[in-house]
N, C-alpha and C. Protein backbone atom coordinates (compact mmCIF):
# COMPACT_ATOMS: atom_id res chain seq x y z
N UNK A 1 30.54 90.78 9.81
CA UNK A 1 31.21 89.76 10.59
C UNK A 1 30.74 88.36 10.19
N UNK A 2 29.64 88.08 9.68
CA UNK A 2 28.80 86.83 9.61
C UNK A 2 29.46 86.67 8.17
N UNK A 3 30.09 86.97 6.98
CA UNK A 3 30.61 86.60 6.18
C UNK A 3 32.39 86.55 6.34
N UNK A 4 32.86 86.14 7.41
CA UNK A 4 34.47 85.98 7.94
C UNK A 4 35.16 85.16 7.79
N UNK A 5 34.23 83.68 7.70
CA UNK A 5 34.56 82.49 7.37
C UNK A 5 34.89 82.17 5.88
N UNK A 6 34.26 83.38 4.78
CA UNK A 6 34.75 82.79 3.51
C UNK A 6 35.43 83.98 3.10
N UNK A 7 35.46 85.11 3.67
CA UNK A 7 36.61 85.71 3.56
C UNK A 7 38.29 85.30 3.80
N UNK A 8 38.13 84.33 4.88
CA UNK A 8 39.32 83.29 5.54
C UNK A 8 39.46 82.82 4.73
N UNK A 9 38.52 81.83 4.04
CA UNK A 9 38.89 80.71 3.28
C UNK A 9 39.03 80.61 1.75
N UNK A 10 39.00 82.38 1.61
CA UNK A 10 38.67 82.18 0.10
C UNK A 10 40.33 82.18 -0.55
N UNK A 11 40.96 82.63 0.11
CA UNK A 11 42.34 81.90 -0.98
C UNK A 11 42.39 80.44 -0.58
N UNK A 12 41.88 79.50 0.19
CA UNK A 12 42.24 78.21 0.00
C UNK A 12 41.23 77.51 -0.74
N UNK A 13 40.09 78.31 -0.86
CA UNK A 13 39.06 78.25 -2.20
C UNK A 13 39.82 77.96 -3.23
N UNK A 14 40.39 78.89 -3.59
CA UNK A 14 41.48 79.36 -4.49
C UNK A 14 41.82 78.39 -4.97
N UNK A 15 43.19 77.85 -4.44
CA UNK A 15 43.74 76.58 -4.29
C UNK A 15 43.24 75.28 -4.57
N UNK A 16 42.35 75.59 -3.67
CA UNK A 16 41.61 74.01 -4.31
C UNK A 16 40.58 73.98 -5.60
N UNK A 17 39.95 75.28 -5.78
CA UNK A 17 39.51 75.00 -6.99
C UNK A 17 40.54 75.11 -8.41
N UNK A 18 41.62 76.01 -8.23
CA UNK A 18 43.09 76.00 -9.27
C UNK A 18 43.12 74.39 -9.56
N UNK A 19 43.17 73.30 -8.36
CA UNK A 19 43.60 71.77 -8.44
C UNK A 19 42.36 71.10 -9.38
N UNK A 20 41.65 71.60 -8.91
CA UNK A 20 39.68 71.27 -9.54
C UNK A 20 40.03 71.71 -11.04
N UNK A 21 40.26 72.28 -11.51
CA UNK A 21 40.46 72.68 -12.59
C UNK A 21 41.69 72.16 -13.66
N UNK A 22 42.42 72.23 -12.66
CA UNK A 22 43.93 71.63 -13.34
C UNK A 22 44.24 70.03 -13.72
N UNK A 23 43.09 69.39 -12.81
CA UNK A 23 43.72 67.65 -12.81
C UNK A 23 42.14 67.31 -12.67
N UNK A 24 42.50 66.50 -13.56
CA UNK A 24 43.09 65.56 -14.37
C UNK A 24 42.85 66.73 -15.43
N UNK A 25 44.15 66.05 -16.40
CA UNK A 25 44.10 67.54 -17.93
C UNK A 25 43.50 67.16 -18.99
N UNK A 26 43.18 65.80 -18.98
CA UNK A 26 42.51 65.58 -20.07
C UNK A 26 40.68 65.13 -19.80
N UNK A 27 39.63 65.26 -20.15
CA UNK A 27 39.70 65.95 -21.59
C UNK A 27 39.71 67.36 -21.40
N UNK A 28 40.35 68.04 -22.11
CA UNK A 28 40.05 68.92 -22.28
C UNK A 28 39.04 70.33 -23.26
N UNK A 29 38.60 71.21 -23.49
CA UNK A 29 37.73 72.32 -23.93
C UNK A 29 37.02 72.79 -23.69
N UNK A 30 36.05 73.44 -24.12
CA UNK A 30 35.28 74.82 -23.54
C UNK A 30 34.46 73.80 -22.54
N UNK A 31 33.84 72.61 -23.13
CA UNK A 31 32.89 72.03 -22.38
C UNK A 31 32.93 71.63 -21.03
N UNK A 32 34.49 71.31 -20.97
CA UNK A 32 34.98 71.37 -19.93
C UNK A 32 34.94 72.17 -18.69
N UNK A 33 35.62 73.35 -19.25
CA UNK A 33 35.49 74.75 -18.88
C UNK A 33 34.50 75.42 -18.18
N UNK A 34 33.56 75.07 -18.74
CA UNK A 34 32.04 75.88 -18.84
C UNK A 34 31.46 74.99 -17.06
N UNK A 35 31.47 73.80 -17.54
CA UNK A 35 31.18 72.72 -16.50
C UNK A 35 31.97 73.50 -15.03
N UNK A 36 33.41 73.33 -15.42
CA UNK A 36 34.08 73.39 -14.04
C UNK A 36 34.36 74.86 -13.60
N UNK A 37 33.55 75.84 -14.21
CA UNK A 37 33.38 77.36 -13.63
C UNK A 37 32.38 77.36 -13.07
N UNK A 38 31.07 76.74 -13.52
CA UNK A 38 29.83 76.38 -12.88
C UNK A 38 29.79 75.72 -11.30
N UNK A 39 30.65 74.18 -11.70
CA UNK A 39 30.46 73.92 -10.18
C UNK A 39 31.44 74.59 -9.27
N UNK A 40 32.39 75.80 -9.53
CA UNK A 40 33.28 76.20 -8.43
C UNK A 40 32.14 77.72 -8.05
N UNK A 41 31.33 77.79 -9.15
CA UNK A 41 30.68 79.13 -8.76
C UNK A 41 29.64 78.21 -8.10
N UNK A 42 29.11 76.95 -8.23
CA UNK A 42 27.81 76.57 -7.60
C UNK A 42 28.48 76.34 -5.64
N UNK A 43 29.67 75.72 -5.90
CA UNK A 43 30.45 75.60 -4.78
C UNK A 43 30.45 76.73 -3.80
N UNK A 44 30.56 77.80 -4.14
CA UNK A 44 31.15 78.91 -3.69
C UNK A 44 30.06 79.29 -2.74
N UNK A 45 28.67 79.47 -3.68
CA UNK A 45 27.30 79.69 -3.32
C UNK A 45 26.85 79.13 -2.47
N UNK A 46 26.94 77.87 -2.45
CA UNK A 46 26.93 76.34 -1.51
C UNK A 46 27.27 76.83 -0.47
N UNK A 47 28.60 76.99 -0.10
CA UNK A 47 29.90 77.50 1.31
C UNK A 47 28.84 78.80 1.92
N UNK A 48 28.82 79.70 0.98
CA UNK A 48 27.79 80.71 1.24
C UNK A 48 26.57 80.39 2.17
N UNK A 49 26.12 79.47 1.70
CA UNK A 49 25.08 79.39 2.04
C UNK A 49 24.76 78.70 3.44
N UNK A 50 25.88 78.13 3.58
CA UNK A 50 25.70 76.60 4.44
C UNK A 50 26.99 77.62 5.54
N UNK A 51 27.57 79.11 5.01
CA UNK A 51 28.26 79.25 6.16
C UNK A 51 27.04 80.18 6.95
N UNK A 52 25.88 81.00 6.04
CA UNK A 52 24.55 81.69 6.55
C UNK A 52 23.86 80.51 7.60
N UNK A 53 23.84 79.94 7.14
CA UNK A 53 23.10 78.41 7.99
C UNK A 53 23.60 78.54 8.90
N UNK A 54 24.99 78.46 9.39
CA UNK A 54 25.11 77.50 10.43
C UNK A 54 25.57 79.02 11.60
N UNK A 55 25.60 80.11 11.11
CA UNK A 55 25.41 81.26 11.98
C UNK A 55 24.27 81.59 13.05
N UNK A 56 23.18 81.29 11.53
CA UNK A 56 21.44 81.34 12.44
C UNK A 56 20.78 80.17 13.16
N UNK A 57 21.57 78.92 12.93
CA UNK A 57 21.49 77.69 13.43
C UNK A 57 22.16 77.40 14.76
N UNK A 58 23.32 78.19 15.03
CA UNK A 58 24.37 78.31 16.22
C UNK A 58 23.29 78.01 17.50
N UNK A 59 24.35 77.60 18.70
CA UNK A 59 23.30 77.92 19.80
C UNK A 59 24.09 79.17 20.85
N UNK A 60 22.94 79.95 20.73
CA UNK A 60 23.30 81.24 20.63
C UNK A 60 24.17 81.16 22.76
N UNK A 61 24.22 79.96 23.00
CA UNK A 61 24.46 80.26 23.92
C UNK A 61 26.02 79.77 24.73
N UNK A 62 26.62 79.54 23.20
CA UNK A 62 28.25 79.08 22.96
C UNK A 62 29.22 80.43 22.80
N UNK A 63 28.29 81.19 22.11
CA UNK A 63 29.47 82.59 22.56
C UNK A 63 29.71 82.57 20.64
N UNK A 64 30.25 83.72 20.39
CA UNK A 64 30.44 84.23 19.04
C UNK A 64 31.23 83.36 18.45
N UNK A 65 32.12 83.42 18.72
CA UNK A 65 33.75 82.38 18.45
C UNK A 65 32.89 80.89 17.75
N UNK A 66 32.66 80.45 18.80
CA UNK A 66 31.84 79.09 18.34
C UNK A 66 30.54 79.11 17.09
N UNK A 67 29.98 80.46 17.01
CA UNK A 67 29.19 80.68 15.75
C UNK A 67 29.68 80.43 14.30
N UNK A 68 31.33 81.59 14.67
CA UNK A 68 31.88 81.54 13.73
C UNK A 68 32.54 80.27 13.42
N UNK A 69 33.25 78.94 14.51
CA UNK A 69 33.91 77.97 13.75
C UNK A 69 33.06 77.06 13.59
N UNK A 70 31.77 76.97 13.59
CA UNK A 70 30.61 76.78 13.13
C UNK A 70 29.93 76.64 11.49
N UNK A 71 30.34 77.96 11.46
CA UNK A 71 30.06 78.88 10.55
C UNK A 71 30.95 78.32 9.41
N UNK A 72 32.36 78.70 9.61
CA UNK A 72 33.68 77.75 8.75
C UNK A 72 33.56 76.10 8.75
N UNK A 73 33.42 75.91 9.67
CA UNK A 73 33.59 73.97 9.33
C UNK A 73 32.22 73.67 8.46
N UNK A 74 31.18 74.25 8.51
CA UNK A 74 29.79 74.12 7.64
C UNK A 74 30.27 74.57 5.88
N UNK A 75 30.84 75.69 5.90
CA UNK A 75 31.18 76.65 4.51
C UNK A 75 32.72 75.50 4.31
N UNK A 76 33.07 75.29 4.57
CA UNK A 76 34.47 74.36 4.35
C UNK A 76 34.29 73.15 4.07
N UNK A 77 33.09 72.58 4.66
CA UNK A 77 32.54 71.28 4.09
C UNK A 77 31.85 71.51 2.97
N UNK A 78 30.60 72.31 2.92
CA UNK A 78 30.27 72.18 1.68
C UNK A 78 30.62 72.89 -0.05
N UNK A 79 31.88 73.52 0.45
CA UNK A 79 32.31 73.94 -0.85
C UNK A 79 33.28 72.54 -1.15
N UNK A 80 33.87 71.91 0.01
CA UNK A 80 34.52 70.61 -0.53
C UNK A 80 33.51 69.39 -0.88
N UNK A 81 32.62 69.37 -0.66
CA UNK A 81 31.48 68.53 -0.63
C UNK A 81 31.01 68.69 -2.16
N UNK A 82 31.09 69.82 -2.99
CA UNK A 82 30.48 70.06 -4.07
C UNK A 82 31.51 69.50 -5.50
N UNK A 83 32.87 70.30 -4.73
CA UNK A 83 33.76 69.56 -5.43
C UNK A 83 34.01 67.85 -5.84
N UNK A 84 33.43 67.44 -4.19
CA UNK A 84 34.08 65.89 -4.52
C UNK A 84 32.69 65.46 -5.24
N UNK A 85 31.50 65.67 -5.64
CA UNK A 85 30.45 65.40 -6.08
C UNK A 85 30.63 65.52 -7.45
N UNK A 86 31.34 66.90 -7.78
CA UNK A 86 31.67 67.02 -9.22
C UNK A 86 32.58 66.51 -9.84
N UNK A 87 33.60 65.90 -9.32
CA UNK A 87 35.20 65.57 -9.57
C UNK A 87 34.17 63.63 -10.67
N UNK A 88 33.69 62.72 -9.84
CA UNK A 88 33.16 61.56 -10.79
C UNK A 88 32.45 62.01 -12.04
N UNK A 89 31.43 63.07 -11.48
CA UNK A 89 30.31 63.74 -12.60
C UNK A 89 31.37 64.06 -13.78
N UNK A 90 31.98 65.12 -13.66
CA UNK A 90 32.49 65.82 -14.68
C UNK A 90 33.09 64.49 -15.95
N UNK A 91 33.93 63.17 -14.69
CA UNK A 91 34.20 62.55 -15.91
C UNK A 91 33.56 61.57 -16.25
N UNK A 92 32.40 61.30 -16.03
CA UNK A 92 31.23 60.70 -16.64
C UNK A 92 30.66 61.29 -17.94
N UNK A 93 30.20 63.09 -17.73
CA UNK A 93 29.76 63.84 -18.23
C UNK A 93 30.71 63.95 -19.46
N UNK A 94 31.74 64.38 -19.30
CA UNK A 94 33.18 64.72 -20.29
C UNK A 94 33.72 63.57 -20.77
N UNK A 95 33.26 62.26 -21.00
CA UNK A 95 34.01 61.59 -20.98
C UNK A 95 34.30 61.53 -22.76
N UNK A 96 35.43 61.18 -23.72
CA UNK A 96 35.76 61.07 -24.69
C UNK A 96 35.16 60.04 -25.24
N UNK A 97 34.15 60.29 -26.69
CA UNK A 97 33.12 59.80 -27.23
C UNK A 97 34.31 58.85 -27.90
């Protein structure tokens, strides 16, 4: 039950990392690639982690429901949180010599 929130959210994972990936198209190649599989897998881990957090962090005296949208608004922020961190990086990092 304590992993529900990214079971929910993982097709809009989906989605938004498909966009993470897709735009801007240039530059493009592996280097690219390599970069933006990393931060959607570092992302993912992140959400993971921060949706474990905010389960054992809950106050246990709000009732389950509230653990869990807890649980999601924590894992929903920080998989978008990783993204928007990576979105300047990448084109700093990638940028065409």
């Amino acid at each position: 039950m304590e992993y529900l929130s990214v079971i929910l959210f993982f097709p809009w994972f989906v989605v938004m990392g498909g966009c993470f990936m897709l735009f801007p198209r240039r530059p493009s190649g592996l280097a690219r690639r390599l970069f933006e599989l990393a931060t959607l897998v570092l992302a993912l881990l992140a959400s993971i982690w921060a949706m474990l957090w905010g389960i054992a962090h809950a106050d246990p005296n709000a009732g389950a429901i509230w653990k869990q949208v807890l649980a999601t608004l924590l894992a929903y922020g920080m998989f978008l949180g990783v993204l928007l961190l990576a979105w300047p990086l990448r084109r700093l990092l990638l940028r065409p010599k």
